[in-house]
C-alpha atoms as a PDB file:
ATOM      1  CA  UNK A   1      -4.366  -0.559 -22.049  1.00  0.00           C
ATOM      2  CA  UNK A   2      -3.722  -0.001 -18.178  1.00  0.00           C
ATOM      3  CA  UNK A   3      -5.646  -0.818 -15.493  1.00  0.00           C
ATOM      4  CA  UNK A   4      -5.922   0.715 -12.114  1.00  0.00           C
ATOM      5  CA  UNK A   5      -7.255  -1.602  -8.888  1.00  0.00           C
ATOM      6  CA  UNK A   6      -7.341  -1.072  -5.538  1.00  0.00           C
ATOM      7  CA  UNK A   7      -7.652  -3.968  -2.950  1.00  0.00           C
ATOM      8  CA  UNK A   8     -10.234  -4.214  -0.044  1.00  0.00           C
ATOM      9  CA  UNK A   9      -7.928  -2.056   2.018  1.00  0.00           C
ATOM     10  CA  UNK A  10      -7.765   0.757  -0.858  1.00  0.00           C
ATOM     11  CA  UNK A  11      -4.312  -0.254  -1.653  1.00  0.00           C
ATOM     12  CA  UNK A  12      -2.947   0.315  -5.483  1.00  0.00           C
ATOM     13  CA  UNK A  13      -2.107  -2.584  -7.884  1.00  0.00           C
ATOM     14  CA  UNK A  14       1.245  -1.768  -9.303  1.00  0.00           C
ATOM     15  CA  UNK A  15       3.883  -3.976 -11.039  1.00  0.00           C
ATOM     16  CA  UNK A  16       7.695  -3.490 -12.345  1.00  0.00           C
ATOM     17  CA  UNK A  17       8.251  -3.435 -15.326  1.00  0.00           C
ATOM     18  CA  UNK A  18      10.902  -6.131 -16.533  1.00  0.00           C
ATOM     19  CA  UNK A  19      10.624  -4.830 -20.243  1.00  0.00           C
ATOM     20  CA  UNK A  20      10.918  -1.396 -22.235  1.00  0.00           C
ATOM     21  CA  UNK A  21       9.588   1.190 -21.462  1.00  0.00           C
ATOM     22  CA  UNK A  22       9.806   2.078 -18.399  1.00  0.00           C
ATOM     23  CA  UNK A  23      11.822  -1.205 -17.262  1.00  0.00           C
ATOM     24  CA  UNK A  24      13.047  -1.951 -13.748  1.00  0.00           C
ATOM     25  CA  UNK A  25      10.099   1.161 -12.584  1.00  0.00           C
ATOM     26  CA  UNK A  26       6.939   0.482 -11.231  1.00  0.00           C
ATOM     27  CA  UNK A  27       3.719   1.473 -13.156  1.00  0.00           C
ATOM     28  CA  UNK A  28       0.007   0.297 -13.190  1.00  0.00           C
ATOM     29  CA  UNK A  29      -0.336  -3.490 -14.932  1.00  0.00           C
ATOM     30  CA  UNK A  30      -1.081  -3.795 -18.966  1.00  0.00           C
ATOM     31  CA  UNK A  31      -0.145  -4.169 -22.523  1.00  0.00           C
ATOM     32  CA  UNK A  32      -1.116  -3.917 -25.756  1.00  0.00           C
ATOM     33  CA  UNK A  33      -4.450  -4.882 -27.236  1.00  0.00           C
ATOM     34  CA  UNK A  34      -5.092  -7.758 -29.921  1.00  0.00           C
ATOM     35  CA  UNK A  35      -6.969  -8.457 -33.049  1.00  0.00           C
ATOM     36  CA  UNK A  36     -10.338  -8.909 -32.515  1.00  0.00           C
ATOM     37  CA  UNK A  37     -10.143  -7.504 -28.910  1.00  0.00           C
ATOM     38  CA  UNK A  38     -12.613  -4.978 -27.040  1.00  0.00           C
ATOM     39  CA  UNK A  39     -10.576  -2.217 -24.762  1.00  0.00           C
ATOM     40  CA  UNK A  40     -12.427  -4.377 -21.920  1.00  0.00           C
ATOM     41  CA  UNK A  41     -11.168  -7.731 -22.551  1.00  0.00           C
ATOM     42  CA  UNK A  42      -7.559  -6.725 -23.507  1.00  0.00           C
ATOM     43  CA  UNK A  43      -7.778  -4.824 -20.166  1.00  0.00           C
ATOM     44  CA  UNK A  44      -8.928  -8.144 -18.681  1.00  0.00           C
ATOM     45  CA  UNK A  45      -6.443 -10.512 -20.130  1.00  0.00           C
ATOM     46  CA  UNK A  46      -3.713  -8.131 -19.806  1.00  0.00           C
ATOM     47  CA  UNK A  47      -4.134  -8.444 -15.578  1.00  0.00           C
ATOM     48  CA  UNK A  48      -4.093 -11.424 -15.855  1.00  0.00           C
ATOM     49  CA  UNK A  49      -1.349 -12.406 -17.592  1.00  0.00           C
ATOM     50  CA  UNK A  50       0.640  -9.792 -15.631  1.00  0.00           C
ATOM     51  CA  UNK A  51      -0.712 -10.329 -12.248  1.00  0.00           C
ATOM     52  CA  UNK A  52      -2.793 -13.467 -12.015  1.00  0.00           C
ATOM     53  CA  UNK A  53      -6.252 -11.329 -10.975  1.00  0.00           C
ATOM     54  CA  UNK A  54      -9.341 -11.842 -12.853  1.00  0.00           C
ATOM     55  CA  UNK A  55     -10.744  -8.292 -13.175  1.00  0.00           C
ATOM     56  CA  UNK A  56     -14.037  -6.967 -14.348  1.00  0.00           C
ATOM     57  CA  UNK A  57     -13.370  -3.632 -16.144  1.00  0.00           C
ATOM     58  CA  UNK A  58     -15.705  -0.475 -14.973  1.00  0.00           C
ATOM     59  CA  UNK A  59     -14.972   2.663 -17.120  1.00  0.00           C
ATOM     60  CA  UNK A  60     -12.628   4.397 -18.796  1.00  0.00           C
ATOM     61  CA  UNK A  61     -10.298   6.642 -16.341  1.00  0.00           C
ATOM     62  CA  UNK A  62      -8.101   8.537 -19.392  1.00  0.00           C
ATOM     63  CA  UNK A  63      -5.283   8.075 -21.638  1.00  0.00           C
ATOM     64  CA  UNK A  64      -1.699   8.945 -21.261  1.00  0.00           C
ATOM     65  CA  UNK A  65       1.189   8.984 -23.957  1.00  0.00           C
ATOM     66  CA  UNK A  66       4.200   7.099 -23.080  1.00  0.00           C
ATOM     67  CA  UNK A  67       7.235   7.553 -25.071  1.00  0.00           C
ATOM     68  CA  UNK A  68       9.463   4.618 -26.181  1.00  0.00           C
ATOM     69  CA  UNK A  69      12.442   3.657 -27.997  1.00  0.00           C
ATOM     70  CA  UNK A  70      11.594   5.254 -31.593  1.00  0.00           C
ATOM     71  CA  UNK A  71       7.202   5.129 -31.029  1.00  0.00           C
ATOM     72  CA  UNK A  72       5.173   6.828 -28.919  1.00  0.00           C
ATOM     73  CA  UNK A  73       2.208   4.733 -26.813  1.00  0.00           C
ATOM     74  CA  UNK A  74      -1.282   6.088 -26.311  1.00  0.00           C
ATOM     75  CA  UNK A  75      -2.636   4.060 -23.324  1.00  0.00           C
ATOM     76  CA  UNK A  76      -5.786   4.017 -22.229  1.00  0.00           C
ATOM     77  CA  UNK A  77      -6.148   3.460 -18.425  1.00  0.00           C
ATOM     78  CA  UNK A  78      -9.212   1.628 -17.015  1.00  0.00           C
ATOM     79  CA  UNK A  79     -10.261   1.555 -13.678  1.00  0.00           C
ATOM     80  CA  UNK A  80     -11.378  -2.271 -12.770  1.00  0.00           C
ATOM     81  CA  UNK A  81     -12.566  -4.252  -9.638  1.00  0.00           C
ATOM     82  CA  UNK A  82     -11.428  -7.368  -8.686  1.00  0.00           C
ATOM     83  CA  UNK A  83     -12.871 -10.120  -6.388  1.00  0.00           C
ATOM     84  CA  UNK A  84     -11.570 -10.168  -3.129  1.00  0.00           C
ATOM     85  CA  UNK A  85      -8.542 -11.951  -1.497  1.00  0.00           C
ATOM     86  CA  UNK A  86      -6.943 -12.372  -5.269  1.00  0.00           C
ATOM     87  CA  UNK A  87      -3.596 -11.418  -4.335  1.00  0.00           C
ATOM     88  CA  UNK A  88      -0.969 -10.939  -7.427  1.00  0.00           C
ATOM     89  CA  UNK A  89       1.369 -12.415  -8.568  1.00  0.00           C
ATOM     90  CA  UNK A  90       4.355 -11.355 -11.476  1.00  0.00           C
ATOM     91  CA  UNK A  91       4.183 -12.737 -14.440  1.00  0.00           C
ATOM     92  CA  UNK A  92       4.822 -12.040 -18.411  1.00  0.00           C
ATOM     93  CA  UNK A  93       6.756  -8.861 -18.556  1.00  0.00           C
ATOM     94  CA  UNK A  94       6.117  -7.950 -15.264  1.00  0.00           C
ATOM     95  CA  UNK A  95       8.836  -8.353 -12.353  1.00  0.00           C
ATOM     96  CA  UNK A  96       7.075  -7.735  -9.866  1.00  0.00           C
ATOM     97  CA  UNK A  97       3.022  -7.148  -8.438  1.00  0.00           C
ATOM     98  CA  UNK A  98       2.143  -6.040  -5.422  1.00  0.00           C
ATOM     99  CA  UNK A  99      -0.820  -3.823  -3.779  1.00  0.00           C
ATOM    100  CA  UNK A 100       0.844  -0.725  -1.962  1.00  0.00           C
ATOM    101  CA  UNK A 101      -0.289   2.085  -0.265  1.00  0.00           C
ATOM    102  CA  UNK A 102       0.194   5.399  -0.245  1.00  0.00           C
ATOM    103  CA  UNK A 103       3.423   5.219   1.681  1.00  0.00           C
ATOM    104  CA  UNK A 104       4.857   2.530  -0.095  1.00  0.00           C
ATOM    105  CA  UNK A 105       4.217   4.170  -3.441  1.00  0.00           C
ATOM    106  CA  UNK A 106       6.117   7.146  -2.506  1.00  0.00           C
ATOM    107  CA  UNK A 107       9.251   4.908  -1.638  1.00  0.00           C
ATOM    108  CA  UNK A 108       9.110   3.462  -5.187  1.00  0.00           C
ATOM    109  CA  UNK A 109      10.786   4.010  -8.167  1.00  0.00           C
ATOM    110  CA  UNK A 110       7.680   5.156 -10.418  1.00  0.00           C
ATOM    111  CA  UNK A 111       7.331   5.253 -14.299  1.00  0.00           C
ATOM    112  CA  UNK A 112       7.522   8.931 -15.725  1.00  0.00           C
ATOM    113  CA  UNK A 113       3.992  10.235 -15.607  1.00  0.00           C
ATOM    114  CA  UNK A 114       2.123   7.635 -13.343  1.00  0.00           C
ATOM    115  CA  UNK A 115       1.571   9.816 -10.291  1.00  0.00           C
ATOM    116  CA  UNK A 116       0.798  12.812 -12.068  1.00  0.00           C
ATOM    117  CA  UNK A 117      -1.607  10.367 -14.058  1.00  0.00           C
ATOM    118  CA  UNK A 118      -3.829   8.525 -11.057  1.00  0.00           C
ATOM    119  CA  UNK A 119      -3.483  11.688  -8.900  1.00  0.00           C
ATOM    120  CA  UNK A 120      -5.747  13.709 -11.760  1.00  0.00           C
ATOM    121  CA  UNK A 121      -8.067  10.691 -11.771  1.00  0.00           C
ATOM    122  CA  UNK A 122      -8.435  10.556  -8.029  1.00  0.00           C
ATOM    123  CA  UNK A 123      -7.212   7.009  -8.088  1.00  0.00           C
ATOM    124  CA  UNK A 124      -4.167   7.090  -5.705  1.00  0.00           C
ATOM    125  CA  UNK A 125      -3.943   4.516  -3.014  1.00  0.00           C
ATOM    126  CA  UNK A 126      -6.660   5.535  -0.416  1.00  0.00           C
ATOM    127  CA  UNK A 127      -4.506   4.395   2.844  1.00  0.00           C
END
């Protein structure tokens, strides 16, 4: 599960990675579901063990396939709202969160497929 959230000033929530894949590259928060979970609440928890934010989970944005060390992911992304003036911070496997705007996401070191990704949603940072 991923999860895609923009702040009040339309900025993107991103975080780097500090485990494979993808480590040391930026990339929308999330993880892995567990037993018993909904898409929604592993969405939820996910954020905020990653970035502190309590988000409420809207709909389903599309799935991408990530490729790892001997498996292949199928994540779902989510778009989500949170409330405002959360700001986020890193935690679990993430190194870093921050909200960033369109400039700063093009000066980042991205996750293969992310752009390509939010830019088909229509979900890129607004500002």
């Amino acid at each position: 599960m991923g999860a895609v959230v923009h702040d009040e000033q339309g900025r993107l929530l991103l975080i780097r990675r500090g485990h494979a894949p993808s480590a040391g590259l930026w990339s929308v928060p999330g993880g892995r579901m567990e037993a018993g979970e909904t898409q929604e609440q592993a969405v939820a928890r996910e954020l905020a063990e990653e970035t502190g934010l309590v988000v409420r989970p809207v709909r389903r944005l599309g799935s991408v396939r990530v490729e790892g060390p001997g498996v292949v992911y199928l994540v779902t992304d989510w778009l989500c709202t949170a409330e405002p003036g959360q700001r986020p911070v890193a935690g679990d496997d993430a190194d870093d969160a921050a909200f960033v705007g369109a400039a700063g996401l093009a000066a980042l070191d991205m996750a293969p497929g992310v752009v390509a990704a939010l830019s088909g949603w229509g979900v890129l940072p607004r500002c």
